[in-house]
PDB file of N, CA and C in Angstrom:
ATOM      1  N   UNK A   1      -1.560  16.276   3.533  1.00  0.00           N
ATOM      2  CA  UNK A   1      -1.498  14.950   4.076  1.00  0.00           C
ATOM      3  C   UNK A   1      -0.686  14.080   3.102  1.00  0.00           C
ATOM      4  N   UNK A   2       0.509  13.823   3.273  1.00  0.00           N
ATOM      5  CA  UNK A   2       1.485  12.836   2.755  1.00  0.00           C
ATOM      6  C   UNK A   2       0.719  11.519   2.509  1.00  0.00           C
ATOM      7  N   UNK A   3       0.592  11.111   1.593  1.00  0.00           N
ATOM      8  CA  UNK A   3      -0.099   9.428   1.468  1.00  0.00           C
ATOM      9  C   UNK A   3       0.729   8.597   0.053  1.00  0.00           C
ATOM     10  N   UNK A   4       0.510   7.628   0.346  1.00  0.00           N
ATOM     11  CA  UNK A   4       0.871   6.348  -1.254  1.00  0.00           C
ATOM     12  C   UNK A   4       0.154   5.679  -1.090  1.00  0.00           C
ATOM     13  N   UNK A   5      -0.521   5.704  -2.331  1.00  0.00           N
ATOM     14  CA  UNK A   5      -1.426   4.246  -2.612  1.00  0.00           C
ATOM     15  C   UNK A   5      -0.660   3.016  -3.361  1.00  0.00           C
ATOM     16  N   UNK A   6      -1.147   2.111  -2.957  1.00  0.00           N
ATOM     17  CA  UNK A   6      -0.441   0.997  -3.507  1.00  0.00           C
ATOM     18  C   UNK A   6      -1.650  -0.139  -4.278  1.00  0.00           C
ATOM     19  N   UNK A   7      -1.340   0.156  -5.121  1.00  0.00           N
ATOM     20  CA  UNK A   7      -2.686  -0.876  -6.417  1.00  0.00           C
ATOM     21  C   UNK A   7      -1.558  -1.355  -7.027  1.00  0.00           C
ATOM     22  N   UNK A   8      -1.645  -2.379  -6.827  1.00  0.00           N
ATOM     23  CA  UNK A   8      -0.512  -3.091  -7.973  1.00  0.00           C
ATOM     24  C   UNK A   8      -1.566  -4.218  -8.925  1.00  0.00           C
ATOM     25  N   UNK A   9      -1.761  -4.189  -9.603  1.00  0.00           N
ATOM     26  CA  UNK A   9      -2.672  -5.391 -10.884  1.00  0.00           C
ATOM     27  C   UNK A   9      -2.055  -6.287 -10.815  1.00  0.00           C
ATOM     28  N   UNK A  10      -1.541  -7.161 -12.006  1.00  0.00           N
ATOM     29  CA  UNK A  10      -1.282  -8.085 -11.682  1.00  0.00           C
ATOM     30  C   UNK A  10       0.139  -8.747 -11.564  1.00  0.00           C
ATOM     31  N   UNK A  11       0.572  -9.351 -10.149  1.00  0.00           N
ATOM     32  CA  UNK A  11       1.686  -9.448 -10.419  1.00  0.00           C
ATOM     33  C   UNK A  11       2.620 -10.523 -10.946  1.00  0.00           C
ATOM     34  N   UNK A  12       3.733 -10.535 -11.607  1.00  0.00           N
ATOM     35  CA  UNK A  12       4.266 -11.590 -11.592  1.00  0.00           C
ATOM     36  C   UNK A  12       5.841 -11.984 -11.654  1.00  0.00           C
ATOM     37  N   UNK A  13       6.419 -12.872 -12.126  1.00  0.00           N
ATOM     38  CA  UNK A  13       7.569 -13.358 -11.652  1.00  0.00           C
ATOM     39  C   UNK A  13       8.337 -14.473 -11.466  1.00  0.00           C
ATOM     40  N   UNK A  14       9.431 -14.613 -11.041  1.00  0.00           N
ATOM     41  CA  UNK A  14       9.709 -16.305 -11.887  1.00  0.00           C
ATOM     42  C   UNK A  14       8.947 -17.307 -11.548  1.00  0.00           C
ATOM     43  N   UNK A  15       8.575 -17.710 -10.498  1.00  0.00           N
ATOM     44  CA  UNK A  15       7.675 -18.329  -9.992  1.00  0.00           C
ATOM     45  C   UNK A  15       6.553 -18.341  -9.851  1.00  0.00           C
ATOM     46  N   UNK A  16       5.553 -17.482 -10.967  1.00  0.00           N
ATOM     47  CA  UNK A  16       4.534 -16.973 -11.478  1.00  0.00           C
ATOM     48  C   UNK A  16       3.706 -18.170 -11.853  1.00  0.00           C
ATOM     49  N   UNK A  17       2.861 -19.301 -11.607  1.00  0.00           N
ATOM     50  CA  UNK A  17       2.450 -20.521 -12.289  1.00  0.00           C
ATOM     51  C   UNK A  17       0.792 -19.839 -13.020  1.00  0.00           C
ATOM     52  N   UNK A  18       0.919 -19.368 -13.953  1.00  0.00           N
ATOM     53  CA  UNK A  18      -0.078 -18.560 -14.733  1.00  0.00           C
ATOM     54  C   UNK A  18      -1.263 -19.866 -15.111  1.00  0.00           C
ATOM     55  N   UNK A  19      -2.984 -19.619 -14.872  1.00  0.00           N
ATOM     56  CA  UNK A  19      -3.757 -20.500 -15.450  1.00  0.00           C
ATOM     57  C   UNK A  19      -4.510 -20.031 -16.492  1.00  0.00           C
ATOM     58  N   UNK A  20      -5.933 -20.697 -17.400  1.00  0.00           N
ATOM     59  CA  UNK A  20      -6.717 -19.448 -18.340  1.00  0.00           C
ATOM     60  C   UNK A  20      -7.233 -18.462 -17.186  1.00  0.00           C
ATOM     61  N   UNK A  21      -7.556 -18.915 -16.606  1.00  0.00           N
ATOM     62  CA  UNK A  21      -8.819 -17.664 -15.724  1.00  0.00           C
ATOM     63  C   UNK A  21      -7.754 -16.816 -14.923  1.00  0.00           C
ATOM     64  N   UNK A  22      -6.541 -16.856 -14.528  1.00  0.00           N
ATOM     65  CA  UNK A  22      -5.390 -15.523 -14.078  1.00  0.00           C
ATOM     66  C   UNK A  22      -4.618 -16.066 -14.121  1.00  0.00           C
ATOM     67  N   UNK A  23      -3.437 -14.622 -14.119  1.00  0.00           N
ATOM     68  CA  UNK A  23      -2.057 -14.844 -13.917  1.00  0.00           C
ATOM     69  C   UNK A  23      -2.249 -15.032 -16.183  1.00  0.00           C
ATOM     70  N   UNK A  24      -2.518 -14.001 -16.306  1.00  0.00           N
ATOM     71  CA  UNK A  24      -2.831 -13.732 -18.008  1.00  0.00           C
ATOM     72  C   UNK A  24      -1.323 -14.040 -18.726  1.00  0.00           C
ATOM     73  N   UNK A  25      -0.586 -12.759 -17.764  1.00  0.00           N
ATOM     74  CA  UNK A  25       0.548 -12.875 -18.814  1.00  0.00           C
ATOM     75  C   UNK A  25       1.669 -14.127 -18.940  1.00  0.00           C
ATOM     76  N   UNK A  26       1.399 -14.714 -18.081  1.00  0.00           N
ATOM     77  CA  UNK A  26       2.436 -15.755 -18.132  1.00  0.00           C
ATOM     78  C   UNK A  26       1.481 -16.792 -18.745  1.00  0.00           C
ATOM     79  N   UNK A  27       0.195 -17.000 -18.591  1.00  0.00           N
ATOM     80  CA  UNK A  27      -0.380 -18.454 -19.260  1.00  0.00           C
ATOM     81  C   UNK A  27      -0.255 -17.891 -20.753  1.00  0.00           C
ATOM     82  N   UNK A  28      -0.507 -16.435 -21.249  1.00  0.00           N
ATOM     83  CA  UNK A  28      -0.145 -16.455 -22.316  1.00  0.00           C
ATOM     84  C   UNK A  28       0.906 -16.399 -23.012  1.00  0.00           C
ATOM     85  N   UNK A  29       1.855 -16.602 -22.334  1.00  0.00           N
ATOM     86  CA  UNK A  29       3.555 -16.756 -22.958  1.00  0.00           C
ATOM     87  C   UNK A  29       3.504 -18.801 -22.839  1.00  0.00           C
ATOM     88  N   UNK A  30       2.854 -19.517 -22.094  1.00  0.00           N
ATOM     89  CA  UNK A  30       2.717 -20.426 -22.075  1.00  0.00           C
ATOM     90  C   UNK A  30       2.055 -21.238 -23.461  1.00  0.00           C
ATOM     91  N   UNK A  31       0.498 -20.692 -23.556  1.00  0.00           N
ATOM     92  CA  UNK A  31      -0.067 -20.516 -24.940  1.00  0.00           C
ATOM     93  C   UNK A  31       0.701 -20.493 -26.034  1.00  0.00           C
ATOM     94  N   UNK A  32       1.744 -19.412 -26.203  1.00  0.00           N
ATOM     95  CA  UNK A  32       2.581 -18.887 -27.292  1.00  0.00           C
ATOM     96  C   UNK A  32       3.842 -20.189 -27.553  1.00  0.00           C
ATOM     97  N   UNK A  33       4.489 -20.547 -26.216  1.00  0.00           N
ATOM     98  CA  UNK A  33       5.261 -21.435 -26.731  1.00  0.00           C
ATOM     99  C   UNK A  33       4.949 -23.009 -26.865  1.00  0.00           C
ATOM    100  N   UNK A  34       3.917 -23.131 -26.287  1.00  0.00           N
ATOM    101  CA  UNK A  34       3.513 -24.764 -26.409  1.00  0.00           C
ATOM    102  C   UNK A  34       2.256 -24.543 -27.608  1.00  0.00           C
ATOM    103  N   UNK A  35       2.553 -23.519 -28.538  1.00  0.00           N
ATOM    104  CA  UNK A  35       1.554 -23.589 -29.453  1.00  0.00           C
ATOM    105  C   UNK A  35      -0.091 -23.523 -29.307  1.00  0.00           C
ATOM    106  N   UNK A  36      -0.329 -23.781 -28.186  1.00  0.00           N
ATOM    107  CA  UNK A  36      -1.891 -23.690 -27.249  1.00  0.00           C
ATOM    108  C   UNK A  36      -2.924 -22.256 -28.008  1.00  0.00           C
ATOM    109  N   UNK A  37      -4.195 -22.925 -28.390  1.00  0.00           N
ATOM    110  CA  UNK A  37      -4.985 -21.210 -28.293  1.00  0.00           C
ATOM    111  C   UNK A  37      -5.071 -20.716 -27.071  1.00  0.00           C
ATOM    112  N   UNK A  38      -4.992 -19.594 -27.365  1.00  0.00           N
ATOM    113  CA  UNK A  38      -5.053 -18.448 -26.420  1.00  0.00           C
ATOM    114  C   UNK A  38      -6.877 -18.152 -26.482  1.00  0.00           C
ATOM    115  N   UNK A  39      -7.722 -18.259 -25.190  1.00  0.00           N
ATOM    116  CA  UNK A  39      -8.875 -17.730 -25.222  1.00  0.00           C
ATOM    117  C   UNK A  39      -8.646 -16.172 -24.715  1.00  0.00           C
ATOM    118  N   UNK A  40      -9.926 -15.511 -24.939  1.00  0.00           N
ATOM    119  CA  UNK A  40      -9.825 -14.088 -24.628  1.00  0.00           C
ATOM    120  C   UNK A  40     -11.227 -14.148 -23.880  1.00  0.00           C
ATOM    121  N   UNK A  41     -11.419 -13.283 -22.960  1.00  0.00           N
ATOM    122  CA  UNK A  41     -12.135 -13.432 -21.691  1.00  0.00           C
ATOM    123  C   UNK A  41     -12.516 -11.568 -21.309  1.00  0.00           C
ATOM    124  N   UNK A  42     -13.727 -11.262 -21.092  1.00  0.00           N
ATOM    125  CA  UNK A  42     -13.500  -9.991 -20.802  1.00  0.00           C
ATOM    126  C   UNK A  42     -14.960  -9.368 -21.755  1.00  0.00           C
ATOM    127  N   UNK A  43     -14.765  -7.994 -21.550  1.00  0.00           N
ATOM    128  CA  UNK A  43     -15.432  -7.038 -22.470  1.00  0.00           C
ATOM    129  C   UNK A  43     -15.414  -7.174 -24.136  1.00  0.00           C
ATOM    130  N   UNK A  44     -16.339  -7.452 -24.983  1.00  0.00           N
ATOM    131  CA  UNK A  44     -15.991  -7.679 -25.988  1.00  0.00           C
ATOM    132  C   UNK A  44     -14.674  -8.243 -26.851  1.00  0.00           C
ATOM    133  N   UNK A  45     -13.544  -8.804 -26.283  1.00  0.00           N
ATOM    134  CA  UNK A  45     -12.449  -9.199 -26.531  1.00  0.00           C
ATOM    135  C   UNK A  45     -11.375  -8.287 -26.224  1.00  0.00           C
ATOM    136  N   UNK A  46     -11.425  -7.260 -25.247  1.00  0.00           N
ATOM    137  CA  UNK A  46     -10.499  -6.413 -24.587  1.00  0.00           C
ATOM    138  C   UNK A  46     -10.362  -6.879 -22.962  1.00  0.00           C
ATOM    139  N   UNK A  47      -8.439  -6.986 -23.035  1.00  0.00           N
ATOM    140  CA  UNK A  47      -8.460  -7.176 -21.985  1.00  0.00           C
ATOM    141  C   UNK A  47      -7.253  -6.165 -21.633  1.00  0.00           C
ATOM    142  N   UNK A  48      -7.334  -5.734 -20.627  1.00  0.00           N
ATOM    143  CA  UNK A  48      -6.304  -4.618 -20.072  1.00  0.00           C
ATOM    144  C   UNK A  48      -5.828  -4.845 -18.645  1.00  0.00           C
ATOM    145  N   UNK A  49      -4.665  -5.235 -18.437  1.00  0.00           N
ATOM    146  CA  UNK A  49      -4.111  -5.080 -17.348  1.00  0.00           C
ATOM    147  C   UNK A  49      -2.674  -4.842 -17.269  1.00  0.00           C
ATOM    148  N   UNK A  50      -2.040  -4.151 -15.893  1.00  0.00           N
ATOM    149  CA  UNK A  50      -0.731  -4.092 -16.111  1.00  0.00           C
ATOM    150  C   UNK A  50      -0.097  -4.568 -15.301  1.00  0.00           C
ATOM    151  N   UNK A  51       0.743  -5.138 -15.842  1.00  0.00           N
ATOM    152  CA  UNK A  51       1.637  -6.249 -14.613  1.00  0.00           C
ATOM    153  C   UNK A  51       2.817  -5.803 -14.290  1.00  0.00           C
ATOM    154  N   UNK A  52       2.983  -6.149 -13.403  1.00  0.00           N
ATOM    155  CA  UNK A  52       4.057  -5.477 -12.818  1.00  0.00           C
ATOM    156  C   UNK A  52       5.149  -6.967 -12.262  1.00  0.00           C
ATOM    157  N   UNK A  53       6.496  -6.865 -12.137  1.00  0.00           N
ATOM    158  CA  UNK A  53       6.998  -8.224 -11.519  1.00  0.00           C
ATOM    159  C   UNK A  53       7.329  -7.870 -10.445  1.00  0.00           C
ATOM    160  N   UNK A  54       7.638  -8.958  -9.501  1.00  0.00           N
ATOM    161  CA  UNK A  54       7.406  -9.100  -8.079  1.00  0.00           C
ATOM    162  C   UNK A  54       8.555  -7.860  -7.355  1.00  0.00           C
ATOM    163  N   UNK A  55      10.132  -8.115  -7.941  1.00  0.00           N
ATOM    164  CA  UNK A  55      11.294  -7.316  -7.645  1.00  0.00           C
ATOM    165  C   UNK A  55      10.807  -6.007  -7.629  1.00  0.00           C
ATOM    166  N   UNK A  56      10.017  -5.359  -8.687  1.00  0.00           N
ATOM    167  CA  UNK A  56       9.849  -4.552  -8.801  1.00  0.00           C
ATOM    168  C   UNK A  56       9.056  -3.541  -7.922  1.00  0.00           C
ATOM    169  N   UNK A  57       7.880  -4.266  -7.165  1.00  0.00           N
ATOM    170  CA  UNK A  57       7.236  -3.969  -6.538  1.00  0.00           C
ATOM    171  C   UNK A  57       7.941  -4.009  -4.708  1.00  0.00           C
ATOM    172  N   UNK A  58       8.551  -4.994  -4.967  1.00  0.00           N
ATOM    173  CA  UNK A  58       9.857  -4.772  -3.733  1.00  0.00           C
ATOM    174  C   UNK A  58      10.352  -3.609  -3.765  1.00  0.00           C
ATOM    175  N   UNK A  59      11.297  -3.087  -4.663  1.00  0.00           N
ATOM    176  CA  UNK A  59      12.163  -2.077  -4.758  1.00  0.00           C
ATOM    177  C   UNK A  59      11.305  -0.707  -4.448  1.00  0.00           C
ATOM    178  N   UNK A  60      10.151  -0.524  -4.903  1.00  0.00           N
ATOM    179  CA  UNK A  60       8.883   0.370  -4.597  1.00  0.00           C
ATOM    180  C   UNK A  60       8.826   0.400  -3.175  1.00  0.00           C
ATOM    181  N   UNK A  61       8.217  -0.753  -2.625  1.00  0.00           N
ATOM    182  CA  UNK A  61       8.280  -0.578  -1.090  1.00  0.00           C
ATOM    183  C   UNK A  61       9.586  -0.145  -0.417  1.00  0.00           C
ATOM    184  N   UNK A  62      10.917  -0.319  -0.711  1.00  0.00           N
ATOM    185  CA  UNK A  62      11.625   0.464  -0.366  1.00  0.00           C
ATOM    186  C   UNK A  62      12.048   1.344  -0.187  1.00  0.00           C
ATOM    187  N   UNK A  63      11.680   2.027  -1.598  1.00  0.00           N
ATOM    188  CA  UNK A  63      11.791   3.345  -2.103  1.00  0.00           C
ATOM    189  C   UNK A  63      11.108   4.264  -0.928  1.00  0.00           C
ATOM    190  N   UNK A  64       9.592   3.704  -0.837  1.00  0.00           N
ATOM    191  CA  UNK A  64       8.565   4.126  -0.265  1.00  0.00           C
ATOM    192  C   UNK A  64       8.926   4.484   1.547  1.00  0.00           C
ATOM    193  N   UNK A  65       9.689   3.239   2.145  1.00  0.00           N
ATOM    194  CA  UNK A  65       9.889   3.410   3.099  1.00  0.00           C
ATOM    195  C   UNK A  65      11.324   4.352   3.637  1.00  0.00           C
ATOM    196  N   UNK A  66      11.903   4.035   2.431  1.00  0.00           N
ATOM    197  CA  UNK A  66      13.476   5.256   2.631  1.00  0.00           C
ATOM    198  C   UNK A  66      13.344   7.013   2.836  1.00  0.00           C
ATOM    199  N   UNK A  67      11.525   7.197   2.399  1.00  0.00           N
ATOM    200  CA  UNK A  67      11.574   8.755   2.950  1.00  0.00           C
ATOM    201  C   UNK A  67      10.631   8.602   4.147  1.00  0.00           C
ATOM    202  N   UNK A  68      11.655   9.749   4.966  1.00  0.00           N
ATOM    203  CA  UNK A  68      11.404   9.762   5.658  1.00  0.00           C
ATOM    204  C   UNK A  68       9.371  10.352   6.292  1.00  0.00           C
ATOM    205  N   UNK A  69       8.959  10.460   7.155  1.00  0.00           N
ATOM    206  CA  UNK A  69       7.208  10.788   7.425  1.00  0.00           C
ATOM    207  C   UNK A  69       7.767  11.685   8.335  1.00  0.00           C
ATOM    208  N   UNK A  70       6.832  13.250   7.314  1.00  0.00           N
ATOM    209  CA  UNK A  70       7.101  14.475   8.159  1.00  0.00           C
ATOM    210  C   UNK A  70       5.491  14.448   9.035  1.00  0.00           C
ATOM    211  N   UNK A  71       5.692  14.993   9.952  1.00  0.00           N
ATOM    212  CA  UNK A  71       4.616  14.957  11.317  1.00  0.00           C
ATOM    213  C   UNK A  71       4.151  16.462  10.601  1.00  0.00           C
TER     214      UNK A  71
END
């Protein structure tokens, strides 16, 4: 049975408006340049996610739809 799953975490991109509680990686590039602390939120001070940007996840769905579905 041919299948794709699609889990994408978190995404982002130019138009990404990141806050503390999500959208991590951009409020923390925000943090970083306006000098701001950075809080940490989570399991003992681990936080793990992987982001992916928006184009990217486009180009995937393409990819995805360019082969063809064998019956």
């Amino acid at each position: 049975m041919p299948t794709v799953s699609l889990r994408s975490g978190c995404l982002t991109g130019p138009a990404h408006a990141g806050a503390e509680l999500h959208g991590f990686l951009s409020y923390l590039m925000i943090c970083a340049v306006k000098n701001r602390p950075y809080r940490i939120f989570g399991d003992k001070g681990k936080q793990v996610r992987d982001n992916i940007h928006s184009v990217d996840l486009v180009d995937a769905f393409v990819d995805i739809l360019a082969v063809p579905v064998r019956e």
